[in-house]
Protein backbone atom coordinates (compact mmCIF):
# COMPACT_ATOMS: atom_id res chain seq x y z
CA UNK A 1 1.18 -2.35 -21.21
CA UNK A 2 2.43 1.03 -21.44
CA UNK A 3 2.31 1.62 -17.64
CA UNK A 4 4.08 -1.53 -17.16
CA UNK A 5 6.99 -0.29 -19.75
CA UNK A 6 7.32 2.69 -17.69
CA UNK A 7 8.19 0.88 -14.90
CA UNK A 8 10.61 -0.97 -16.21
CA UNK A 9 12.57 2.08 -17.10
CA UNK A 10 12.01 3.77 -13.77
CA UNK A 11 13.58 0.71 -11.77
CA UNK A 12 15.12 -1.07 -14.01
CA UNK A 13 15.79 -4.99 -13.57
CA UNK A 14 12.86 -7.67 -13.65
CA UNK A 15 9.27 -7.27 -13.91
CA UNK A 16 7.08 -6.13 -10.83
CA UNK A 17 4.53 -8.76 -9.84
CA UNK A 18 1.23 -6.51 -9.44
CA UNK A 19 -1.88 -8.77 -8.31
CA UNK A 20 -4.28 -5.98 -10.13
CA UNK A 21 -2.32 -6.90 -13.30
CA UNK A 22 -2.23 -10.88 -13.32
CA UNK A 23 -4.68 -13.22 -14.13
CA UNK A 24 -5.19 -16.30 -11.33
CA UNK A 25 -2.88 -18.98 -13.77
CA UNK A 26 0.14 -16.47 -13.30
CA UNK A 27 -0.53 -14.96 -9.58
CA UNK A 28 -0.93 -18.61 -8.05
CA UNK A 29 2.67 -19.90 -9.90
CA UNK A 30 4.63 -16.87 -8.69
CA UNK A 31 2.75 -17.26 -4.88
CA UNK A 32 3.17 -20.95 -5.17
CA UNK A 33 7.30 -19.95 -5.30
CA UNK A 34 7.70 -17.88 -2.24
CA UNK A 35 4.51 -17.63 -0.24
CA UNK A 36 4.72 -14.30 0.12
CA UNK A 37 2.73 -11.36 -0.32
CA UNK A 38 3.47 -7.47 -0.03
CA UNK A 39 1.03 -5.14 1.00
CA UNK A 40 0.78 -1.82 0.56
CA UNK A 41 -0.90 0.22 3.71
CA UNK A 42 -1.58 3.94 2.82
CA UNK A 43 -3.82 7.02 4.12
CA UNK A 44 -5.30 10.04 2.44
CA UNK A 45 -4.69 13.42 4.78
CA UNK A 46 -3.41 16.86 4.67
CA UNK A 47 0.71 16.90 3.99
CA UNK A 48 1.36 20.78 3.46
CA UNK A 49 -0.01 22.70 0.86
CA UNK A 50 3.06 21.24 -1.61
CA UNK A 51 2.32 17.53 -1.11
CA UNK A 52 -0.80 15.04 -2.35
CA UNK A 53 -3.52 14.60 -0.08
CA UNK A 54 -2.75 10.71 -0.60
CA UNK A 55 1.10 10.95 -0.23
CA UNK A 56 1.33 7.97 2.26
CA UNK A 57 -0.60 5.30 -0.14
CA UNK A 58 1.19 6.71 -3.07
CA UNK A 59 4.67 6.11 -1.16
CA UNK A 60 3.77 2.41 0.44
CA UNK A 61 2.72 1.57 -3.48
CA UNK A 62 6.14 2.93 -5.04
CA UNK A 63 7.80 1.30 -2.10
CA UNK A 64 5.98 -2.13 -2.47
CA UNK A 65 6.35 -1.82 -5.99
CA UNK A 66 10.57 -1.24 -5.73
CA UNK A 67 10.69 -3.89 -3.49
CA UNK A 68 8.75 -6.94 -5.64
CA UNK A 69 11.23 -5.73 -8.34
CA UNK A 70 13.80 -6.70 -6.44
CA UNK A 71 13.12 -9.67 -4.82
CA UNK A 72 10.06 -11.59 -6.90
CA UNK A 73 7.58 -11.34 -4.29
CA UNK A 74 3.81 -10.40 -4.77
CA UNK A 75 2.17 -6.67 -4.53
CA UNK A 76 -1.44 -7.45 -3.20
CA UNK A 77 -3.83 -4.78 -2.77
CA UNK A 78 -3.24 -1.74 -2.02
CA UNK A 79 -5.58 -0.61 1.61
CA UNK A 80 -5.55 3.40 0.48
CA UNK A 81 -7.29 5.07 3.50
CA UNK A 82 -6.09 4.39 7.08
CA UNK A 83 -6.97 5.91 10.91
CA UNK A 84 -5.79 9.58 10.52
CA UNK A 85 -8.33 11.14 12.69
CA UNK A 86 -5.62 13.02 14.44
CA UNK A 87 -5.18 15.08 11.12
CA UNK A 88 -8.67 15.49 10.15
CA UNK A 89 -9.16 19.08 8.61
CA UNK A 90 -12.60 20.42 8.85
CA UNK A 91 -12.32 21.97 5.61
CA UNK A 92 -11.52 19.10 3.58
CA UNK A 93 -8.49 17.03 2.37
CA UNK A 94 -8.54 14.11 5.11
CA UNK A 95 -10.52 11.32 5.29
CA UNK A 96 -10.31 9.13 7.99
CA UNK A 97 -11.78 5.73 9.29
CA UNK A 98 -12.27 3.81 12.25
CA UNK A 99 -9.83 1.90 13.47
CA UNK A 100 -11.98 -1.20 13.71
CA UNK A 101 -13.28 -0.42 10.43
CA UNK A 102 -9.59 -0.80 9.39
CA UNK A 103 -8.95 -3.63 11.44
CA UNK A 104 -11.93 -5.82 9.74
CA UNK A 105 -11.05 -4.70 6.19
CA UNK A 106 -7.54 -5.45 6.53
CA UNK A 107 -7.83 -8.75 8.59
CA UNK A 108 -10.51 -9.66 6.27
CA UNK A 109 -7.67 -9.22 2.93
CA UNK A 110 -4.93 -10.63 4.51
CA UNK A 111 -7.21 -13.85 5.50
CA UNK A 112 -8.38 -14.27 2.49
CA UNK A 113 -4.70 -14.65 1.16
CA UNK A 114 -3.74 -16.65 4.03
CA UNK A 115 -6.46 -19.25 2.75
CA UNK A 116 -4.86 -19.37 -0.72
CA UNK A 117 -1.50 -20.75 1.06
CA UNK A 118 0.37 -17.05 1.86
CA UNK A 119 2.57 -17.42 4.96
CA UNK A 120 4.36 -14.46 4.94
CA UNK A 121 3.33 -10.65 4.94
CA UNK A 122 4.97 -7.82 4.40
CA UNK A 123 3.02 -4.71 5.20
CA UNK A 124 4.38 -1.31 3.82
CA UNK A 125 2.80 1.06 5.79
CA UNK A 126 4.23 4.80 6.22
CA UNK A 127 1.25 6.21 8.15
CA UNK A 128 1.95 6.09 11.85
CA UNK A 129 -1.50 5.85 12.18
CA UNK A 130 -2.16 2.25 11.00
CA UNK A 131 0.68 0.81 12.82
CA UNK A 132 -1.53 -0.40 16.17
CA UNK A 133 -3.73 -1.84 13.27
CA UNK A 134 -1.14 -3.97 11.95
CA UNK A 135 0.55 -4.44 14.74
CA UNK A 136 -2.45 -6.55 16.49
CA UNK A 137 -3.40 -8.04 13.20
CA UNK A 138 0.27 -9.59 12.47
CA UNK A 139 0.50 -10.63 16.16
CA UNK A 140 -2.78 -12.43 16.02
CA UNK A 141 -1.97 -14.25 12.90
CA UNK A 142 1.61 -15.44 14.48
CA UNK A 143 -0.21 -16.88 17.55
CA UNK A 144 -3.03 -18.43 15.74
CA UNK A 145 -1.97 -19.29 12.09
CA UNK A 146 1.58 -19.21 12.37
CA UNK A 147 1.48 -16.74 9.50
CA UNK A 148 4.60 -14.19 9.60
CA UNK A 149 4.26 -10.63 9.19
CA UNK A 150 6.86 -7.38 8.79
CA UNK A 151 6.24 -4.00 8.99
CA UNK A 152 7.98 -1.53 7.20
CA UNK A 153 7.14 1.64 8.60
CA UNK A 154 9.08 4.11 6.51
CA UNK A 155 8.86 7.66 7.78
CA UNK A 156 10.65 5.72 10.92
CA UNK A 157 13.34 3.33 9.18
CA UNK A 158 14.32 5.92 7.14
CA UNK A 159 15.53 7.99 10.04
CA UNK A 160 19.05 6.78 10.87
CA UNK A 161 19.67 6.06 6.66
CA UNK A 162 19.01 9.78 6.46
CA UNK A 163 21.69 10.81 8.65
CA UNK A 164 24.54 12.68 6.09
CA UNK A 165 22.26 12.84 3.35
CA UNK A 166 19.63 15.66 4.89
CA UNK A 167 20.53 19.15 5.79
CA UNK A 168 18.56 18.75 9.18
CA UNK A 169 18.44 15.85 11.70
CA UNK A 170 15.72 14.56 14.37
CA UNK A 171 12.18 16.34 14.03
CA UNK A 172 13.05 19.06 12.21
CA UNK A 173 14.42 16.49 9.12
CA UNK A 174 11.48 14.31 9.68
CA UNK A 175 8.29 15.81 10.85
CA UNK A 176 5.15 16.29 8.87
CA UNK A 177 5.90 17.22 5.26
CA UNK A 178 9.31 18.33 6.21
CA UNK A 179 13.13 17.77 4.77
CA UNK A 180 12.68 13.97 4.59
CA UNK A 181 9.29 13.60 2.84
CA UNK A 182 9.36 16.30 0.52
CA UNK A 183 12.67 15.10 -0.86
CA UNK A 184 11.16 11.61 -1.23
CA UNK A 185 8.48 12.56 -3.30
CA UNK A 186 10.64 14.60 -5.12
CA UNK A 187 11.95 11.41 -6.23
CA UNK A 188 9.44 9.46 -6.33
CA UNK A 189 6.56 11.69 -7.70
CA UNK A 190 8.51 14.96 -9.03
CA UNK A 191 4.89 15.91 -10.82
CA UNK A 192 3.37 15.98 -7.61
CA UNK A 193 5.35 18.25 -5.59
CA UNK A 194 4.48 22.11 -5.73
CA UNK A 195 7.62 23.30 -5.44
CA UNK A 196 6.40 27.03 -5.54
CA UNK A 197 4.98 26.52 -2.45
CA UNK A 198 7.93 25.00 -0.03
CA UNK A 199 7.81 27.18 2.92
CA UNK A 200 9.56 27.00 6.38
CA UNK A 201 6.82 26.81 9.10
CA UNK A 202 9.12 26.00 11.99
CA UNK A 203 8.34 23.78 14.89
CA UNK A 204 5.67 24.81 17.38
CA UNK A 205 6.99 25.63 20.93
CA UNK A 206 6.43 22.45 23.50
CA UNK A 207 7.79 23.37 26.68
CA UNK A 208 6.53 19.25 27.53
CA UNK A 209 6.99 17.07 23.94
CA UNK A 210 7.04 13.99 26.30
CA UNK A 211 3.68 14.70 27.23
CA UNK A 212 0.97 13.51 24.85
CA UNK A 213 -1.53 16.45 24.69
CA UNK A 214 -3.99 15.77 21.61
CA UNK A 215 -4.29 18.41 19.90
CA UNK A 216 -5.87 17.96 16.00
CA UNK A 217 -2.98 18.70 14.17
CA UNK A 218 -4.55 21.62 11.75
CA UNK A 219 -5.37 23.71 15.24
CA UNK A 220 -1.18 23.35 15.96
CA UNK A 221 -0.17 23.77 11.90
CA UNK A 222 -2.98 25.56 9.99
CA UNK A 223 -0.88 24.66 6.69
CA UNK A 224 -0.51 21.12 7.84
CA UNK A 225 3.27 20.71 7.59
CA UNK A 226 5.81 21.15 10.31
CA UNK A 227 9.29 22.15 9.78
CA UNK A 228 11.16 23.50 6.91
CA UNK A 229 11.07 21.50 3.37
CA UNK A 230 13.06 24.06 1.89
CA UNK A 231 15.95 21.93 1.59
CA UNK A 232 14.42 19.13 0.22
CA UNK A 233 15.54 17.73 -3.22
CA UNK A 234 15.02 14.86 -5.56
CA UNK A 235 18.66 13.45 -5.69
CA UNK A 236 18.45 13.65 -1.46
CA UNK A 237 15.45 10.96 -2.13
CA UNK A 238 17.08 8.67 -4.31
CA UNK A 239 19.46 8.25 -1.69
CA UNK A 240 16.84 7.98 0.87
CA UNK A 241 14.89 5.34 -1.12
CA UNK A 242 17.72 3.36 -3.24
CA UNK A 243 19.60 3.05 0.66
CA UNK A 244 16.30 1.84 2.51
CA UNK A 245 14.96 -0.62 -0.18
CA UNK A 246 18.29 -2.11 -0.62
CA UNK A 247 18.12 -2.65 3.66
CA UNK A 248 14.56 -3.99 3.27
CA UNK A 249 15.42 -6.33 0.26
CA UNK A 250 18.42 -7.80 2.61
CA UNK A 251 15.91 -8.70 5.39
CA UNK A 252 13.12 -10.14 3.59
CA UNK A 253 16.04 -12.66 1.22
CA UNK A 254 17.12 -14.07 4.35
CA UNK A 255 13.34 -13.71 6.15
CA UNK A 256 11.88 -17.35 6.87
């Protein structure tokens, strides 16, 4: 009760439909109305030494959360670890699975809804990682169940809303940990944030970015950040967040 209170003040507005926090009588009226189901696709890795370890999970569940608060939909459960092999650090902070691992899990969720009578998905997934995942996942379900799916990816739609409101633009603005994802969790999760520690690590020289090269991430960025989140700041990512969930919110009202 008090968690849900707290909520309410953060957002303002209605309630937030959380399927951890319903019984069955109340979750199959308020899916029984729209059909629709939000889910909340995260990952636990390294995001500088000023960030959580779970950053992405903890944004796709403010996110999802924001978003059913808006427009009355659903907030299934959340997936919290993804594919972030890439950013495995050998001396701890990422954990990683396989993405057929994820692929099974997640399929095996979202048909279990689809079962119950949800036709409609909407995946909030910041981790570039688990993208493929859902990717092949939604498509399947649209070809065979003729179940639709969304993806809100939001280190990338957040890219051109950014544009005015951060201090840097392109990579520097939104690479790993940087401008754009500091100042979100700023916003989002001020207690989280290690301020004391906000350092400008640059970006490493690439004489061919357009070449994929593969390279674990921790090898390129021993502090596993890129960039400079320096200029970061909570009332940047109130902007960022207030300006993309009203954008989302507009899609899925007239999504059918």
């Amino acid at each position: 009760m008090v968690k849900f209170r707290v909520f309410v003040v953060r957002y303002g507005g209605c309630q937030m439909l959380l399927m951890k926090e319903m019984n069955f009588v109340d979750y199959r009226a308020e899916v029984a109305k729209t059909r629709a189901i939000i889910l909340p696709v995260g990952a636990f890795e390294v995001w500088g030494p000023h960030l959580p370890v779970g950053a992405d999970t903890l944004v796709a569940e403010e996110i999802a959360n924001r978003i059913s608060e808006k427009i009355g939909w659903v907030v299934g459960p959340s997936v919290p670890v993804g594919y972030s092999e890439s950013l495995f650090a050998p001396e701890g902070g990422t954990i990683t699975v396989r993405p057929e691992s994820l692929r099974n899990y997640l399929y095996d969720i979202v048909e279990s809804l689809v079962e119950t009578g949800v036709n409609r998905f909407c995946f909030v997934a910041p981790h570039l990682g688990n993208v493929s995942v859902i990717t092949e996942i939604a498509t399947h379900l649209r070809r065979t169940r003729n179940v639709k799916c969304c993806l809100i990816d939001w280190w990338r739609i957040i890219q051109p809303i950014c544009r005015g409101i951060l201090k840097y633009d392109g990579r520097p603005a939104h690479a790993h940990a940087a401008e754009a994802g500091t100042s979100t969790f700023m916003y989002l999760r001020p207690d989280l944030v290690k301020t004391e520690r906000l350092k400008d690590v640059g970006l490493a020289a690439n004489e061919y970015p357009d070449i994929p090269q593969f390279v674990p991430f921790v090898e390129t960025y021993p502090e596993a950040h890129v960039g400079d989140p320096t200029p970061a700041s909570a009332e940047k990512g109130e902007q960022i967040v207030g300006k993309t969930v009203e954008r989302v919110v507009e899609f899925l009202k007239q999504w059918r």
